[in-house]
C-alpha atoms as a PDB file:
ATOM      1  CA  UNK A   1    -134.427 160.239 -27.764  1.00  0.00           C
ATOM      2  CA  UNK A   2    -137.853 162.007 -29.241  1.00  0.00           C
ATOM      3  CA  UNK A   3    -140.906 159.903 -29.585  1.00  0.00           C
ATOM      4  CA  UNK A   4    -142.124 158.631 -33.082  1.00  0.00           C
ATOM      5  CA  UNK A   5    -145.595 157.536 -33.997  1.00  0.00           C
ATOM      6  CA  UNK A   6    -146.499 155.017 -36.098  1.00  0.00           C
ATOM      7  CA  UNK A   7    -147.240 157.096 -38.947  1.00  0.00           C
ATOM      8  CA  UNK A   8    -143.754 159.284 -39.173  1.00  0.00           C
ATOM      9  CA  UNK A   9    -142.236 155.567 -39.008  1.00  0.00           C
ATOM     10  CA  UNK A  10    -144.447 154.751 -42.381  1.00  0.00           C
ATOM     11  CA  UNK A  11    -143.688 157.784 -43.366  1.00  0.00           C
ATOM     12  CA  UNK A  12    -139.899 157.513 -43.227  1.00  0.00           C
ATOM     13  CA  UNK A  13    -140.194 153.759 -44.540  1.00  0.00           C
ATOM     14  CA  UNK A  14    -141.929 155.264 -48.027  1.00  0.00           C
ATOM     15  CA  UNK A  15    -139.398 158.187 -48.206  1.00  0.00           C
ATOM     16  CA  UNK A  16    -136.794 155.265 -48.411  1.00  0.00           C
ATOM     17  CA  UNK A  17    -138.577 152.816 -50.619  1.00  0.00           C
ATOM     18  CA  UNK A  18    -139.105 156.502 -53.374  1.00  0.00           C
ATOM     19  CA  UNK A  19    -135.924 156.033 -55.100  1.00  0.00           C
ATOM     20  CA  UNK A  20    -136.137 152.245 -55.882  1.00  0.00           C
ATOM     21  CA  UNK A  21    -139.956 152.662 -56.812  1.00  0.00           C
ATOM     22  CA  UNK A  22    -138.631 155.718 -59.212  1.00  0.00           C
ATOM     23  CA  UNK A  23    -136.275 153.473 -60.636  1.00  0.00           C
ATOM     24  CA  UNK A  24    -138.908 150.389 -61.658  1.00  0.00           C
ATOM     25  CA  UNK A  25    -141.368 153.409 -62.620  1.00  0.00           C
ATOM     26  CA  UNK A  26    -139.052 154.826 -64.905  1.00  0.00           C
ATOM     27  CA  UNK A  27    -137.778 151.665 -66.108  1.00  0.00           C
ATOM     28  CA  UNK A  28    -141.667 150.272 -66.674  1.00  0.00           C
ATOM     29  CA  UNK A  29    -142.652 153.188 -68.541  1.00  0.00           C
ATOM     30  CA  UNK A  30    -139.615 152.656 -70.781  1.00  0.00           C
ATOM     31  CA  UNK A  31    -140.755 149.118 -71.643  1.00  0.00           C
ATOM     32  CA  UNK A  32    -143.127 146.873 -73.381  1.00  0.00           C
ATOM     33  CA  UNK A  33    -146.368 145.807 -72.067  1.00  0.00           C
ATOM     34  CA  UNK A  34    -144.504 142.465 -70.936  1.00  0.00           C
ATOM     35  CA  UNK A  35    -141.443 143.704 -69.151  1.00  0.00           C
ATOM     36  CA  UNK A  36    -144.216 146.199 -67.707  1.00  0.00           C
ATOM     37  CA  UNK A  37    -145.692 143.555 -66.378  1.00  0.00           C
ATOM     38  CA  UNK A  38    -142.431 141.959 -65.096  1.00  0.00           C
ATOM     39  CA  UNK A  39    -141.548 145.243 -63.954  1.00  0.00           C
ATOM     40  CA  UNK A  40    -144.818 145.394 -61.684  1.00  0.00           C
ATOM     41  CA  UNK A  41    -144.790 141.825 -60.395  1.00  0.00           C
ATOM     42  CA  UNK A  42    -140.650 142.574 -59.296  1.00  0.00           C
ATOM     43  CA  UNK A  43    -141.927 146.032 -57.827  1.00  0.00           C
ATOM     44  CA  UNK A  44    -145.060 144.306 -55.839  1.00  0.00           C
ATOM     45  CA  UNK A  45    -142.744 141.301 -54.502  1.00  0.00           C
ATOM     46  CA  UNK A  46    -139.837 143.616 -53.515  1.00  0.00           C
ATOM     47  CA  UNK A  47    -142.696 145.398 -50.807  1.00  0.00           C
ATOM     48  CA  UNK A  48    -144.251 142.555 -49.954  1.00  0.00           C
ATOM     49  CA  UNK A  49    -140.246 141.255 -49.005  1.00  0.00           C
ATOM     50  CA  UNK A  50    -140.063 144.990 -47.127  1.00  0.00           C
ATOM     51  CA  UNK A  51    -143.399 144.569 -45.487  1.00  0.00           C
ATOM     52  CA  UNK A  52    -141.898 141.591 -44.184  1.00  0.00           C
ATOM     53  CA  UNK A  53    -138.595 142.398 -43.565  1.00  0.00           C
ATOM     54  CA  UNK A  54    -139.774 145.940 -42.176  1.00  0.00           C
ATOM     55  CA  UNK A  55    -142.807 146.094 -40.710  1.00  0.00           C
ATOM     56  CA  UNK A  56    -143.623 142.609 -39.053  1.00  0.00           C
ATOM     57  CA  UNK A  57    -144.294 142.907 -35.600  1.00  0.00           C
ATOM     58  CA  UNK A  58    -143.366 138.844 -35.290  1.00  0.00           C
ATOM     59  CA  UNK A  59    -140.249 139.915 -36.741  1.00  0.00           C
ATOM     60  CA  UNK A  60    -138.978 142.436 -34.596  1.00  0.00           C
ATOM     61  CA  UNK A  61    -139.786 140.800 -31.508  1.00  0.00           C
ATOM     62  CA  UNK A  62    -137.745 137.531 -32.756  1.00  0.00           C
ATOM     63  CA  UNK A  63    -135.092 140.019 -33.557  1.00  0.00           C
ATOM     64  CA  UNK A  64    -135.451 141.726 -29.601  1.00  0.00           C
ATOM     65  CA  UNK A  65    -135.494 138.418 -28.042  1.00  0.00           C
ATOM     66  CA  UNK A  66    -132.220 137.336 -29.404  1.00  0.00           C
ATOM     67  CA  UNK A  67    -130.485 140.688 -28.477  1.00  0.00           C
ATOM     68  CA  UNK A  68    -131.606 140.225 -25.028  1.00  0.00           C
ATOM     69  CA  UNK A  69    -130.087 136.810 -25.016  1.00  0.00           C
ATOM     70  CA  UNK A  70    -126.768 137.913 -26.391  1.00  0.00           C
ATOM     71  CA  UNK A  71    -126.842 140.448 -23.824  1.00  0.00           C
ATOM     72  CA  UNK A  72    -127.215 138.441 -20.853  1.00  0.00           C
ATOM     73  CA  UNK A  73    -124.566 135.962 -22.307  1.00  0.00           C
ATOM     74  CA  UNK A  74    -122.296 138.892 -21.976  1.00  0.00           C
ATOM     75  CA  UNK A  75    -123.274 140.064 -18.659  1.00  0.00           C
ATOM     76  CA  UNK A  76    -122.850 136.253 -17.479  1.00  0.00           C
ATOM     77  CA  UNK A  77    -119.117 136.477 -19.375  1.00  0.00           C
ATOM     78  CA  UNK A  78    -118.270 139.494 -17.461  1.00  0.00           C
ATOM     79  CA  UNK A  79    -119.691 138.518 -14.032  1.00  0.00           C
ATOM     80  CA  UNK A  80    -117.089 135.108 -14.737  1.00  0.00           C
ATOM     81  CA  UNK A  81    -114.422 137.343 -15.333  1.00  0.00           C
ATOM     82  CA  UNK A  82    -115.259 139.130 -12.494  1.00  0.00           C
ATOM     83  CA  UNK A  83    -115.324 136.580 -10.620  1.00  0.00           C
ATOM     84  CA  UNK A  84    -112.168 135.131 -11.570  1.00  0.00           C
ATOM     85  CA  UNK A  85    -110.528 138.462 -10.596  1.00  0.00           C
ATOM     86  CA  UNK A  86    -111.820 138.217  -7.373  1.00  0.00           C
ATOM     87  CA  UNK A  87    -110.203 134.718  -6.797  1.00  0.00           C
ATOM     88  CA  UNK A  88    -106.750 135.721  -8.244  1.00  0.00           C
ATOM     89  CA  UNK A  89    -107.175 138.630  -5.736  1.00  0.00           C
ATOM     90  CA  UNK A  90    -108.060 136.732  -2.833  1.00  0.00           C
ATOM     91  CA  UNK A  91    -104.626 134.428  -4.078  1.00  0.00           C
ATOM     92  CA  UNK A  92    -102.304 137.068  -3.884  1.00  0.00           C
ATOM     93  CA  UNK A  93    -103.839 138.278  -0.302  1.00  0.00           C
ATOM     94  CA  UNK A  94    -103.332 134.694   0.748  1.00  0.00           C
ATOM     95  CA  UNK A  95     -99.435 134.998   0.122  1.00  0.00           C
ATOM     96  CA  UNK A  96     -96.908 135.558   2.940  1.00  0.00           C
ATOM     97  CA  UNK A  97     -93.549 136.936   1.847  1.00  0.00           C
ATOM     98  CA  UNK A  98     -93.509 134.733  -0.879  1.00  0.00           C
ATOM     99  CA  UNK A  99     -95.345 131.607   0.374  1.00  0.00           C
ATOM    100  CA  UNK A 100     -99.007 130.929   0.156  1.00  0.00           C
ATOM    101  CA  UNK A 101    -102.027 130.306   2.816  1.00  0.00           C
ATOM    102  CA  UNK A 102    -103.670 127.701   1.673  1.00  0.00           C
ATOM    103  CA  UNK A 103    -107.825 128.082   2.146  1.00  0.00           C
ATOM    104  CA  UNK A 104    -110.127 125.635   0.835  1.00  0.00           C
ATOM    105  CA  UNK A 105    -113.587 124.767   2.863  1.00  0.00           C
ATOM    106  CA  UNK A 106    -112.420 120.987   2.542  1.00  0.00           C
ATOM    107  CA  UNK A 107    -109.487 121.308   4.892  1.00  0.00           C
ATOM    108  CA  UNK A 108    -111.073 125.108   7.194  1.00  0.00           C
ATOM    109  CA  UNK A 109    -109.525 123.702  10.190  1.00  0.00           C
ATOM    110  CA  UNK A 110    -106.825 122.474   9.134  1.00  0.00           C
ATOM    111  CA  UNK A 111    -105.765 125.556   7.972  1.00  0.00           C
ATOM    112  CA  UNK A 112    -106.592 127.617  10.739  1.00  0.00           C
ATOM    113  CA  UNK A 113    -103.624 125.734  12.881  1.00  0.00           C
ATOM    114  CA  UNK A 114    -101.017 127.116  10.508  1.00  0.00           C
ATOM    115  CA  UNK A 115     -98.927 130.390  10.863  1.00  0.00           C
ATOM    116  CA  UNK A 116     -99.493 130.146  14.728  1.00  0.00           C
ATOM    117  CA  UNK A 117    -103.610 130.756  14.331  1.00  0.00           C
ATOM    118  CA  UNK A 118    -104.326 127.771  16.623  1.00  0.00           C
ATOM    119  CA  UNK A 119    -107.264 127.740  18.688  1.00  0.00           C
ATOM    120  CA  UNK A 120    -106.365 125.040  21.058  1.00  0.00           C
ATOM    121  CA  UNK A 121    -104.937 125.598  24.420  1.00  0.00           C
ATOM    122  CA  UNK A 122    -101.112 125.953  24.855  1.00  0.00           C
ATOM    123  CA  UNK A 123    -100.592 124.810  27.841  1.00  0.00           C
ATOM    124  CA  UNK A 124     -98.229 123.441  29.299  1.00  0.00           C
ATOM    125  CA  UNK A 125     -95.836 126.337  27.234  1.00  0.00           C
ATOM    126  CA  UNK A 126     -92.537 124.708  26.420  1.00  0.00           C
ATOM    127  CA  UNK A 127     -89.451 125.794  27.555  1.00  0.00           C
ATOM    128  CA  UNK A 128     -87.844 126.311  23.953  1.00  0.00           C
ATOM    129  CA  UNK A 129     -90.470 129.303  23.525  1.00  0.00           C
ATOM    130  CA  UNK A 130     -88.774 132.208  24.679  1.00  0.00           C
ATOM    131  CA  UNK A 131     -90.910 135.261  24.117  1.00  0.00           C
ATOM    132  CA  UNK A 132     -94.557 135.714  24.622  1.00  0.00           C
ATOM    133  CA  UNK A 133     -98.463 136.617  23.119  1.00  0.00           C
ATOM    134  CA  UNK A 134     -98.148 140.327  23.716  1.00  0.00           C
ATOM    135  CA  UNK A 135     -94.774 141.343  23.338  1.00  0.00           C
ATOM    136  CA  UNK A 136     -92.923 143.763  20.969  1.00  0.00           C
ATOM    137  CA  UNK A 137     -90.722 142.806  18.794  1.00  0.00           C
ATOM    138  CA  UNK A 138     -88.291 143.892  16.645  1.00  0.00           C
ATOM    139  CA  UNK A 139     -86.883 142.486  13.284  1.00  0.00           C
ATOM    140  CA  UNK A 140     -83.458 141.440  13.313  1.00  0.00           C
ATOM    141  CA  UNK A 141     -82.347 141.640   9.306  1.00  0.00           C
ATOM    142  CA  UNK A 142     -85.557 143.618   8.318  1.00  0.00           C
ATOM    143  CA  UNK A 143     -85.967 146.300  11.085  1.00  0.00           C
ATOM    144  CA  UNK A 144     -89.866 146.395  11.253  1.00  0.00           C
ATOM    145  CA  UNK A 145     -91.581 145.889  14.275  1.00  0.00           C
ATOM    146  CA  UNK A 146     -94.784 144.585  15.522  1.00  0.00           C
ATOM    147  CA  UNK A 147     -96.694 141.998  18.307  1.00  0.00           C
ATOM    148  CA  UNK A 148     -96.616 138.484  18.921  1.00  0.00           C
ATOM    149  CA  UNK A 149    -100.383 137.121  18.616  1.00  0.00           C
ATOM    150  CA  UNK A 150     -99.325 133.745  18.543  1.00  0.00           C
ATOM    151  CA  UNK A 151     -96.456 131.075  18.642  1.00  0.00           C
ATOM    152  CA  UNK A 152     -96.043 127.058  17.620  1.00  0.00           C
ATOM    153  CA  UNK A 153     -93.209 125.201  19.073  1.00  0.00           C
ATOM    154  CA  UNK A 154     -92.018 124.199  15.103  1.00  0.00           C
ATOM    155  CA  UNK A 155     -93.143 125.974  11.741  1.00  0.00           C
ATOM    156  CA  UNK A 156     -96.230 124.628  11.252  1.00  0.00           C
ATOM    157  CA  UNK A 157     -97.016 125.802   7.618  1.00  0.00           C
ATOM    158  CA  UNK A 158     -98.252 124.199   4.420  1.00  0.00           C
ATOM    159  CA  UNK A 159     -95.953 122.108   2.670  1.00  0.00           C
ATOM    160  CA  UNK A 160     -94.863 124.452  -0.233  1.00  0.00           C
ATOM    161  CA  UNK A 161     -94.428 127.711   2.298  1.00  0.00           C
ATOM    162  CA  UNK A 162     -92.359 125.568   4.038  1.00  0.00           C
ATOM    163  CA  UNK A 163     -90.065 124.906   1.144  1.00  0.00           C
ATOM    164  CA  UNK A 164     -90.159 127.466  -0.317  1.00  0.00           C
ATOM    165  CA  UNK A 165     -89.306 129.301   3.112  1.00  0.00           C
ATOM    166  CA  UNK A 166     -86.567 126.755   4.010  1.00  0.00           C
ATOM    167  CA  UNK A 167     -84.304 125.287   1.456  1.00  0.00           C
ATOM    168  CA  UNK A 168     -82.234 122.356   2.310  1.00  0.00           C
ATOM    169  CA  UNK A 169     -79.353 124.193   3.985  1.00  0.00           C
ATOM    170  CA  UNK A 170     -81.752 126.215   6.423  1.00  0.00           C
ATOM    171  CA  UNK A 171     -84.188 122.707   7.509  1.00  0.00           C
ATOM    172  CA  UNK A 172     -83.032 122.785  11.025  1.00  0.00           C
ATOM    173  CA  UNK A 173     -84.457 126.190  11.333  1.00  0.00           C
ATOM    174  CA  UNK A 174     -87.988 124.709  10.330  1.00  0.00           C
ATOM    175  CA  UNK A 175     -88.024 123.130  13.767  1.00  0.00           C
ATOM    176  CA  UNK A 176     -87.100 125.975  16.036  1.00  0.00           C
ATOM    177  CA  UNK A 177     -90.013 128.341  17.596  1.00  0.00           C
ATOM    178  CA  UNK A 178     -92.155 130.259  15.279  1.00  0.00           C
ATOM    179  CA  UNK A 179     -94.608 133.254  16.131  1.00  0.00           C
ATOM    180  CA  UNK A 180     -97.177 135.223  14.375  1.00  0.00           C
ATOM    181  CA  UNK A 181     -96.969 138.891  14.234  1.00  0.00           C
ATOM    182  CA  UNK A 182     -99.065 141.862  13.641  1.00  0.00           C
ATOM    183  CA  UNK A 183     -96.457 144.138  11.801  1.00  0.00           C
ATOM    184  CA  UNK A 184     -96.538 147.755  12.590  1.00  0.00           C
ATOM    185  CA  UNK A 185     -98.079 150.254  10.071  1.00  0.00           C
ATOM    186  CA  UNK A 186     -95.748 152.613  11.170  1.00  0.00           C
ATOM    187  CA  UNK A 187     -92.899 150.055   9.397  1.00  0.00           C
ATOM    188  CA  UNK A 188     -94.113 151.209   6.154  1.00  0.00           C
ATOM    189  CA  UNK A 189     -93.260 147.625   4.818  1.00  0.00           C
ATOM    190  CA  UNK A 190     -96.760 147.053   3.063  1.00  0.00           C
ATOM    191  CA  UNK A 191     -97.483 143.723   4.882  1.00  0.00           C
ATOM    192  CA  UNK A 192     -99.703 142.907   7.596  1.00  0.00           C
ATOM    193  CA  UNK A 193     -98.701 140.031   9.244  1.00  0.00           C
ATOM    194  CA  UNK A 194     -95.724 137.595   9.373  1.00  0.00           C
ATOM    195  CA  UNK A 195     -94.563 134.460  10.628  1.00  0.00           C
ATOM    196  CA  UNK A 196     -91.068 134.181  12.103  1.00  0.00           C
ATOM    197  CA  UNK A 197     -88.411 132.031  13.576  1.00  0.00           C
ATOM    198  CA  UNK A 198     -87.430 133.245  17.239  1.00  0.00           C
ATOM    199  CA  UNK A 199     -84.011 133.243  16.212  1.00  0.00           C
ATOM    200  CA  UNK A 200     -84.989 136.711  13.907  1.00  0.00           C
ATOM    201  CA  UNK A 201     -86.370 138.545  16.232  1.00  0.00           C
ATOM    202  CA  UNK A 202     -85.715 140.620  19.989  1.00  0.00           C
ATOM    203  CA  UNK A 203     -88.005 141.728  22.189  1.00  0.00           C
ATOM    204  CA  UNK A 204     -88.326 145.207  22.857  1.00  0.00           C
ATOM    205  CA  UNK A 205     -90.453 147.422  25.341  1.00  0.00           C
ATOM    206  CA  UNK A 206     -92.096 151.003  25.215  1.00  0.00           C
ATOM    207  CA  UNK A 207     -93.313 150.875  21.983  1.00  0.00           C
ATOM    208  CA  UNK A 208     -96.929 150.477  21.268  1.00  0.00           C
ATOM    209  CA  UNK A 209     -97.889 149.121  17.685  1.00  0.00           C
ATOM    210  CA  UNK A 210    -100.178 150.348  15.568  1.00  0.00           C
ATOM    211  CA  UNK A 211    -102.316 148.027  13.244  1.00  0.00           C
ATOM    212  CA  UNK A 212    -106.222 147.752  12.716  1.00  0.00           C
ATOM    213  CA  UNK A 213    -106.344 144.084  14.538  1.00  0.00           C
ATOM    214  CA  UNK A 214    -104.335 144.886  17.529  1.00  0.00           C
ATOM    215  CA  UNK A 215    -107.886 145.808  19.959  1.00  0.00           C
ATOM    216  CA  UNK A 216    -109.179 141.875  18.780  1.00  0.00           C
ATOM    217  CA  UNK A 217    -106.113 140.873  20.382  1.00  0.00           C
ATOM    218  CA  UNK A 218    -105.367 142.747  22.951  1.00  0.00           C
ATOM    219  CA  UNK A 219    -107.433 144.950  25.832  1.00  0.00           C
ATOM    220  CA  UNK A 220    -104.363 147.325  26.762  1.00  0.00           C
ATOM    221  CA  UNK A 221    -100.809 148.014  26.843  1.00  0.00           C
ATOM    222  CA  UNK A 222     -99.182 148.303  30.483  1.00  0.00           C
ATOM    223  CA  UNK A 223     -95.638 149.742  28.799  1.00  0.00           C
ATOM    224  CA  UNK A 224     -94.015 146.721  28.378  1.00  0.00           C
ATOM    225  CA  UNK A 225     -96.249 144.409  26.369  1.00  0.00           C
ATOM    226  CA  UNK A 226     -99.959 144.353  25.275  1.00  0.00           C
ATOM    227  CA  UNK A 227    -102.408 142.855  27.853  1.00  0.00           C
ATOM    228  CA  UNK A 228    -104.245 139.859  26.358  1.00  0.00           C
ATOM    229  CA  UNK A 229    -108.247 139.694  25.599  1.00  0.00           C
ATOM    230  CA  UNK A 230    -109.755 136.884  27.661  1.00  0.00           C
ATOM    231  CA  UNK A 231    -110.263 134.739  24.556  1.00  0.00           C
ATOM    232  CA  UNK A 232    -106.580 134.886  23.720  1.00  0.00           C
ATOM    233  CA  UNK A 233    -105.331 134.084  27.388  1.00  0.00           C
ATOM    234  CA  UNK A 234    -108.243 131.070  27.334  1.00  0.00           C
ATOM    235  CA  UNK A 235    -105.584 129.716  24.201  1.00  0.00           C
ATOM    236  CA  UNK A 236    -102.664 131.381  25.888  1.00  0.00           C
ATOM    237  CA  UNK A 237    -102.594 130.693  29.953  1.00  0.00           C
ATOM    238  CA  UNK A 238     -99.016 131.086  30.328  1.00  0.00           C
ATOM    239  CA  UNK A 239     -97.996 134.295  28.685  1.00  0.00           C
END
C-alpha cells in the first residue's frame, strides 16, 4: 500500500469537502444578508463536525481500539471452535467398531484396564484363555488379521460398549475370554485395533503383521508368534 503524508491526507479531505462548500457558496451568494449569515454559521459548524469526525487523533484511536477488540473476540471464537473440533475428533478416535473408549482424567486408571490394556500382572493365566500375547490371529466372520497384545478373562469394557456390543440374546458371550489386537494394515479394514471374544478368532502361524505399534510390543518374531518386550512379559509371565 503507498505511503501518504499528512498533507496529501488534508489534501484529499478538502477535495471532498469542495462540492458541499460549492453548494453553501452558491446558495449564500444567492441570498440575503441573513440567510448569508445562516448560510456561514451552517457552513462553519458542518467543518468543525468534520474536523471532529475526520481529523481527531482521540477519535481514531477510540475507533482502532475497538477494532482490535472485535478482532480478538473473533480469534477467541475461532480458537473455541477449534477447539471443539478437536474434541469431536478425539470422540470419534475413541470409538471401537461402534462402541466408545471412555477417557476422562477423573477415572485415567480406570480406563486403562479396559479393552485388555491392563497393567497388572496376569498371573496365574486361567485355563479358559486359550491363545496367547504374541500370537497371530485370524478373524473368523471378518477375515482380517492381526496380534494379540493383550487378553481379560471376561469383556471388561465400559458399560455402553458393552451393550451396545452385546444385546440380550448374545450376554453369555460377555463373559467368555476377550483379547486386544493390533489389526494388520495389510487388512485394509481402516481400523487399528480391536477387542474380541476368543470364540471369533484362530490362531494362525507364519505370518508377520504389520502395524506402527507392533516394535512397543514386541522385540521379534521367531515364525510362529511375536516374542514379547520385557515390559509386556513383566504383565504377561505365562505366554
Amino acid at each position: 500500500m503507498p505511503h501518504i503524508s499528512a498533507a496529501a491526507a488534508l489534501q484529499i479531505c478538502a477535495l471532498l469537502a469542495a462540492l458541499p462548500a460549492q453548494y453553501y457558496i452558491s446558495r449564500w451568494y444567492g441570498a440575503d444578508s441573513a440567510q448569508s449569515i445562516r448560510m456561514t454559521k451552517r457552513l462553519i459548524a458542518c467543518g468543525s463536525s468534520f474536523t471532529k469526525s475526520y481529523l481527531s487523533l482521540d477519535l481514531w484511536a477510540d475507533r482502532l481500539k475497538l477494532w482490535l477488540s472485535e478482532a480478538r473476540q473473533g480469534e477467541g471464537s475461532k480458537a473455541e471452535r477449534a477447539k471443539l473440533v478437536n474434541i469431536v475428533e478425539e470422540e470419534k478416535r475413541n470409538w471401537y467398531y461402534g462402541g466408545k473408549k471412555i477417557e476422562s482424567a477423573n477415572n485415567e486408571a480406570e480406563n486403562r484396564s479396559y479393552f485388555a490394556a491392563s497393567s497388572h500382572v496376569h498371573s496365574p493365566k486361567p485355563e479358559s484363555i486359550q491363545f496367547s500375547v504374541g500370537q497371530v490371529i485370524v478373524h473368523k466372520r471378518f477375515g482380517y488379521s492381526g496380534v494379540i497384545v493383550g487378553w481379560d478373562r471376561r469383556a471388561k469394557a465400559p458399560e455402553e460398549w458393552l451393550q451396545y456390543k452385546y444385546p440380550p440374546e448374545k450376554q453369555d458371550v460377555k463373559d467368555t475370554p476377550h483379547y486386544r489386537i493390533l489389526i494388520n494394515n495389510a487388512s485394509g479394514l481402516g481400523k487399528s485395533t480391536a477387542y474380541v471374544p476368543e470364540e471369533e478368532i484362530t490362531v494362525i502361524v507364519g505370518l508377520q503383521v504389520h502395524h506402527p505399534d507392533v516394535k512397543v510390543y514386541f522385540c521379534g518374531y521367531d515364525g510362529s508368534k511375536y516374542i514379547l518386550q520385557p515390559w509386556l512379559r513383566d504383565i504377561y509371565p505365562h505366554d
